[in-house]
PDB file of N, CA and C in Angstrom:
ATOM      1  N   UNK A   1      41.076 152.112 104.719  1.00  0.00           N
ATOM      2  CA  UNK A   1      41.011 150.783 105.300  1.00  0.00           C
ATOM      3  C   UNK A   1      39.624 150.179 105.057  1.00  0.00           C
ATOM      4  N   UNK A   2      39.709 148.729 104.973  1.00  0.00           N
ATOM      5  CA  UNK A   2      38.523 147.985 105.093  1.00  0.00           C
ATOM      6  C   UNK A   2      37.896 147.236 105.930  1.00  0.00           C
ATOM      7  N   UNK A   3      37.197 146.876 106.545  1.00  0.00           N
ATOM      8  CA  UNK A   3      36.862 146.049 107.523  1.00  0.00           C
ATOM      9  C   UNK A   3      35.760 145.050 107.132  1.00  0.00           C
ATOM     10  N   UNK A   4      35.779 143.355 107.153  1.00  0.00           N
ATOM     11  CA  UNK A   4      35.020 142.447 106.813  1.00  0.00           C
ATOM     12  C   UNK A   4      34.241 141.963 107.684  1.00  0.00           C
ATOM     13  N   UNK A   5      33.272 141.677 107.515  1.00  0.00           N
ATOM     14  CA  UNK A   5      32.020 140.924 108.272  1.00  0.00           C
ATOM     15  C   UNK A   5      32.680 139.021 108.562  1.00  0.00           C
ATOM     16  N   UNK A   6      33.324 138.787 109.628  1.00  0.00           N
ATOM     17  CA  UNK A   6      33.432 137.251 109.742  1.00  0.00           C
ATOM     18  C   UNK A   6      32.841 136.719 109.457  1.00  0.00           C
ATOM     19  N   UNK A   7      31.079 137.134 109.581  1.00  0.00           N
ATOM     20  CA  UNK A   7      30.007 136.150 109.340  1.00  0.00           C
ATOM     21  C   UNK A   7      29.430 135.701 108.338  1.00  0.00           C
ATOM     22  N   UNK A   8      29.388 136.955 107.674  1.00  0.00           N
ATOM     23  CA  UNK A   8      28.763 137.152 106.371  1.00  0.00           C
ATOM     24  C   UNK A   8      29.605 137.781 104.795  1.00  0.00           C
ATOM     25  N   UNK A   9      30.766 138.379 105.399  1.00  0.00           N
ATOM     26  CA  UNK A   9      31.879 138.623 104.506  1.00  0.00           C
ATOM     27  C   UNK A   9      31.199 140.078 104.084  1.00  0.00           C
ATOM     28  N   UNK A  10      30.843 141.073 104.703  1.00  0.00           N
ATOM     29  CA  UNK A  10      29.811 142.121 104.476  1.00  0.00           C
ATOM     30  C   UNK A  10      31.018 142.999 104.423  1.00  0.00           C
ATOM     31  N   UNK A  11      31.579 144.053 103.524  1.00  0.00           N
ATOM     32  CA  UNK A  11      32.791 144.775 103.770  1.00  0.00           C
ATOM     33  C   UNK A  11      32.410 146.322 104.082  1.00  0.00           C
ATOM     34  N   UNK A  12      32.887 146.782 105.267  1.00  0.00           N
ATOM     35  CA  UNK A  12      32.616 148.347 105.493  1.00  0.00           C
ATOM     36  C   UNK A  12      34.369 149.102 105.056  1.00  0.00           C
ATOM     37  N   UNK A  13      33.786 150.013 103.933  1.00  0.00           N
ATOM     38  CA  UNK A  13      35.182 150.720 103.271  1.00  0.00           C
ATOM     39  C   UNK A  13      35.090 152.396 103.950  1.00  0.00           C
ATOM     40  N   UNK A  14      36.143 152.219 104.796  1.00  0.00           N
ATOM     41  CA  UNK A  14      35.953 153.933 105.584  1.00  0.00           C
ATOM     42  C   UNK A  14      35.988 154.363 104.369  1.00  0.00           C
ATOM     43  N   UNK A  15      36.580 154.431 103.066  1.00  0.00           N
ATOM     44  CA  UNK A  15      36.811 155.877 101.887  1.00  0.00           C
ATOM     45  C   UNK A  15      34.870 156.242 101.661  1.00  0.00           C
ATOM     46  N   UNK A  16      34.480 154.918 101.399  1.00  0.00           N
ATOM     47  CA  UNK A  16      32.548 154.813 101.409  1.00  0.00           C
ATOM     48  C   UNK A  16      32.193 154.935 102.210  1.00  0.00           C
ATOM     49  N   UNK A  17      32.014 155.012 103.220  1.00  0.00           N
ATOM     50  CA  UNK A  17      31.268 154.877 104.955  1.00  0.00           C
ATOM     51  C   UNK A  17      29.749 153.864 104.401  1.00  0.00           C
ATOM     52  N   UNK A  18      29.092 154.250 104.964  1.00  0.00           N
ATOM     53  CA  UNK A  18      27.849 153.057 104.721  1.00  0.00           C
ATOM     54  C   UNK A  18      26.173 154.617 104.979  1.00  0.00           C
ATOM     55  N   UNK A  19      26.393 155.488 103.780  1.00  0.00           N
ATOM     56  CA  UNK A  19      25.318 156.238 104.279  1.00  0.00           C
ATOM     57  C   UNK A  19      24.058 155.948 103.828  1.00  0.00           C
ATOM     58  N   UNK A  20      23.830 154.549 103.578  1.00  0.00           N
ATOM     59  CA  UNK A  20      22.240 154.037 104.218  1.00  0.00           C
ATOM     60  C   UNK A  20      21.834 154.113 105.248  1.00  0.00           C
ATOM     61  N   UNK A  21      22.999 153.927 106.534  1.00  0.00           N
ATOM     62  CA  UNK A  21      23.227 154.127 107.473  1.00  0.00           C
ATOM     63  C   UNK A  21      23.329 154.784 108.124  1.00  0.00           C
ATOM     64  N   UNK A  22      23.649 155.626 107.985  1.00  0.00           N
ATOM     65  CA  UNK A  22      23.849 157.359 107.998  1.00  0.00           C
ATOM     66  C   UNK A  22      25.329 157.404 108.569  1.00  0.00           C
ATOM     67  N   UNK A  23      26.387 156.433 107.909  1.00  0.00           N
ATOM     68  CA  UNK A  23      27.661 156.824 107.907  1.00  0.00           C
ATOM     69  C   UNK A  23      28.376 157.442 106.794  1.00  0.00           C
ATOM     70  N   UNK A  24      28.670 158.856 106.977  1.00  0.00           N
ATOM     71  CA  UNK A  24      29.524 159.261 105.954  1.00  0.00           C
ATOM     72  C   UNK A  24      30.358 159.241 105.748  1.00  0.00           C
ATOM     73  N   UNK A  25      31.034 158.935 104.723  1.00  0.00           N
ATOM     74  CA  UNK A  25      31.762 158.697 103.434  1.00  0.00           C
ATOM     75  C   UNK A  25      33.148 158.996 104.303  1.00  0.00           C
ATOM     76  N   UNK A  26      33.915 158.480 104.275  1.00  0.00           N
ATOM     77  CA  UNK A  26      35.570 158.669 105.270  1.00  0.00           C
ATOM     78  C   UNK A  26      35.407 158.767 106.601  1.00  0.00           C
ATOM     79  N   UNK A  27      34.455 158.463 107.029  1.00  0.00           N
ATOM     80  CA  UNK A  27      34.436 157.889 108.353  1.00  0.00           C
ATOM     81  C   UNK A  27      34.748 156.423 108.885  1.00  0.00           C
ATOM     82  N   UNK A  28      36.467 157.259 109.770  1.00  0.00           N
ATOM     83  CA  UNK A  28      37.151 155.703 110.124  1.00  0.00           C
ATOM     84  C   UNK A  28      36.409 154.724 111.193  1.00  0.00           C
ATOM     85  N   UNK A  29      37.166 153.378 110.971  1.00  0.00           N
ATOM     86  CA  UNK A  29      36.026 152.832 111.955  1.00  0.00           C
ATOM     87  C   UNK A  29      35.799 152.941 112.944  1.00  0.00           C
ATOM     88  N   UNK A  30      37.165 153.310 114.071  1.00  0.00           N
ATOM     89  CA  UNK A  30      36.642 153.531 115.170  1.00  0.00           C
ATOM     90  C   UNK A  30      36.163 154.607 115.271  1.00  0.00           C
ATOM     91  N   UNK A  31      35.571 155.807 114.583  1.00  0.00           N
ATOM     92  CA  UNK A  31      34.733 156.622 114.647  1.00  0.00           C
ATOM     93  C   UNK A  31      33.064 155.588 114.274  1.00  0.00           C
ATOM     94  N   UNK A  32      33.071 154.878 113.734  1.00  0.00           N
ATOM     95  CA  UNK A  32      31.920 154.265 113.730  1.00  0.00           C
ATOM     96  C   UNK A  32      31.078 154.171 114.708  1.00  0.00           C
ATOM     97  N   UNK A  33      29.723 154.484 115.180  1.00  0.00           N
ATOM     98  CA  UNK A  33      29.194 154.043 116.380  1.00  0.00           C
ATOM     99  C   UNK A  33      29.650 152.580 117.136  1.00  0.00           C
ATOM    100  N   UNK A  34      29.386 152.054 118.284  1.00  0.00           N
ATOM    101  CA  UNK A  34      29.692 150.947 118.819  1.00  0.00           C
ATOM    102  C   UNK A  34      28.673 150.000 118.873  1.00  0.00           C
ATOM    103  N   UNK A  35      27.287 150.637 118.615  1.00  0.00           N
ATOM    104  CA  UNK A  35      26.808 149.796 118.463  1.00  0.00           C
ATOM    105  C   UNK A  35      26.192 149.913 116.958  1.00  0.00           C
ATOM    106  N   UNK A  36      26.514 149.668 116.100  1.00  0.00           N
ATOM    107  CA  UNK A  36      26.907 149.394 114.467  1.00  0.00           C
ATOM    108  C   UNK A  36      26.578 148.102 114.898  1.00  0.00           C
ATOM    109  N   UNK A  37      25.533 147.659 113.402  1.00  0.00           N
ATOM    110  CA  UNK A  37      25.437 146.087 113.059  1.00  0.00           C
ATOM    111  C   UNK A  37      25.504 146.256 111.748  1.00  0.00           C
ATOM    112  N   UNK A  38      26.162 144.896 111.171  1.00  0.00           N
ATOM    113  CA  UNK A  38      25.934 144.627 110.210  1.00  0.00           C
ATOM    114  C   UNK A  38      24.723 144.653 109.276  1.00  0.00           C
ATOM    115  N   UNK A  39      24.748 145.457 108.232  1.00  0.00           N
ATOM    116  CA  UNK A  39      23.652 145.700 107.898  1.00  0.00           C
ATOM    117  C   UNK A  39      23.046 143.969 106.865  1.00  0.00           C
ATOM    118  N   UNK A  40      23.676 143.063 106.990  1.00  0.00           N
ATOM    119  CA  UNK A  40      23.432 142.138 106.351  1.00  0.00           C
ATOM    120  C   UNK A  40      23.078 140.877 107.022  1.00  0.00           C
ATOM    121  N   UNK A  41      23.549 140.848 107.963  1.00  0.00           N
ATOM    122  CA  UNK A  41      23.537 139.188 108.991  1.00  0.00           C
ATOM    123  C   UNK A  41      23.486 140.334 110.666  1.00  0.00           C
ATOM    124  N   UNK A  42      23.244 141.581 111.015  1.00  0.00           N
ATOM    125  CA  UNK A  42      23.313 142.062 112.183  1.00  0.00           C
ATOM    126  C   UNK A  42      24.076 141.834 113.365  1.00  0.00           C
ATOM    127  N   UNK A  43      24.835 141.115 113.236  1.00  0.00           N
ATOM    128  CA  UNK A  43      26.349 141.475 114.128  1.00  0.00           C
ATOM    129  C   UNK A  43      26.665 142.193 114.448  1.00  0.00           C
ATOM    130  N   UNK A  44      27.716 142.474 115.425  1.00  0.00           N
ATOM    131  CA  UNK A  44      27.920 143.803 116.055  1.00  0.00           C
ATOM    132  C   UNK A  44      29.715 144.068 115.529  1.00  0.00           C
ATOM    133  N   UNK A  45      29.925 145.043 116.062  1.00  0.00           N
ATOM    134  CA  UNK A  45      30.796 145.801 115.472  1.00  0.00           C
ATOM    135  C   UNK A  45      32.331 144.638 116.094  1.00  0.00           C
ATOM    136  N   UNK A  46      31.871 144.032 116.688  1.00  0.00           N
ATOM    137  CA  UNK A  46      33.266 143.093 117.063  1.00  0.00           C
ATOM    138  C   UNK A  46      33.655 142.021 116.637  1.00  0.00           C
ATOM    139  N   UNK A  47      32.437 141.674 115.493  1.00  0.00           N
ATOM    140  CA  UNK A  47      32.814 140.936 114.464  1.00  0.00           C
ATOM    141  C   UNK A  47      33.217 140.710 113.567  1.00  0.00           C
ATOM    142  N   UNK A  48      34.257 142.289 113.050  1.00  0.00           N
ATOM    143  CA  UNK A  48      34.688 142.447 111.810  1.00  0.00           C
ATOM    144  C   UNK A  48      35.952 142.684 112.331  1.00  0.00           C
ATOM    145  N   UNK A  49      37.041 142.306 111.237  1.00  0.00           N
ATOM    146  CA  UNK A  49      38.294 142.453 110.842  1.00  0.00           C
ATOM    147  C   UNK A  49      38.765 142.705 109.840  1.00  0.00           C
ATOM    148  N   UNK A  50      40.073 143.741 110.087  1.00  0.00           N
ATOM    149  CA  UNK A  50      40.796 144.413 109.229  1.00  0.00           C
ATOM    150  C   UNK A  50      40.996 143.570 108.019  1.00  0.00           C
ATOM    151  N   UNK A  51      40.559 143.935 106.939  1.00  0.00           N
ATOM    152  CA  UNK A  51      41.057 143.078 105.421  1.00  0.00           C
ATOM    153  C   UNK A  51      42.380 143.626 105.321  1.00  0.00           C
TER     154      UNK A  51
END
């Protein structure tokens, strides 16, 4: 699954996780921390939706 940034169109791909972040790689989203921001425009995690 994918999940898009409303704000900024920033896409988090669970198959990639985001490990700049220190999310690894198939980590689904709601395993994601809660407080996750966008690493591009810093939003929080309730601003993205399912692509």
């Amino acid at each position: 699954m994918k999940y898009v940034c409303e704000v900024c169109g920033w896409v988090y791909d669970e198959e990639a996780g985001y490990p700049d972040g220190g999310i690894a790689p198939g980590t689904k989203w709601e395993d994601v921390p809660e407080d996750f921001e966008c690493p591009l425009c810093s939003v929080g995690k309730d601003q993205f939706v399912e692509e």
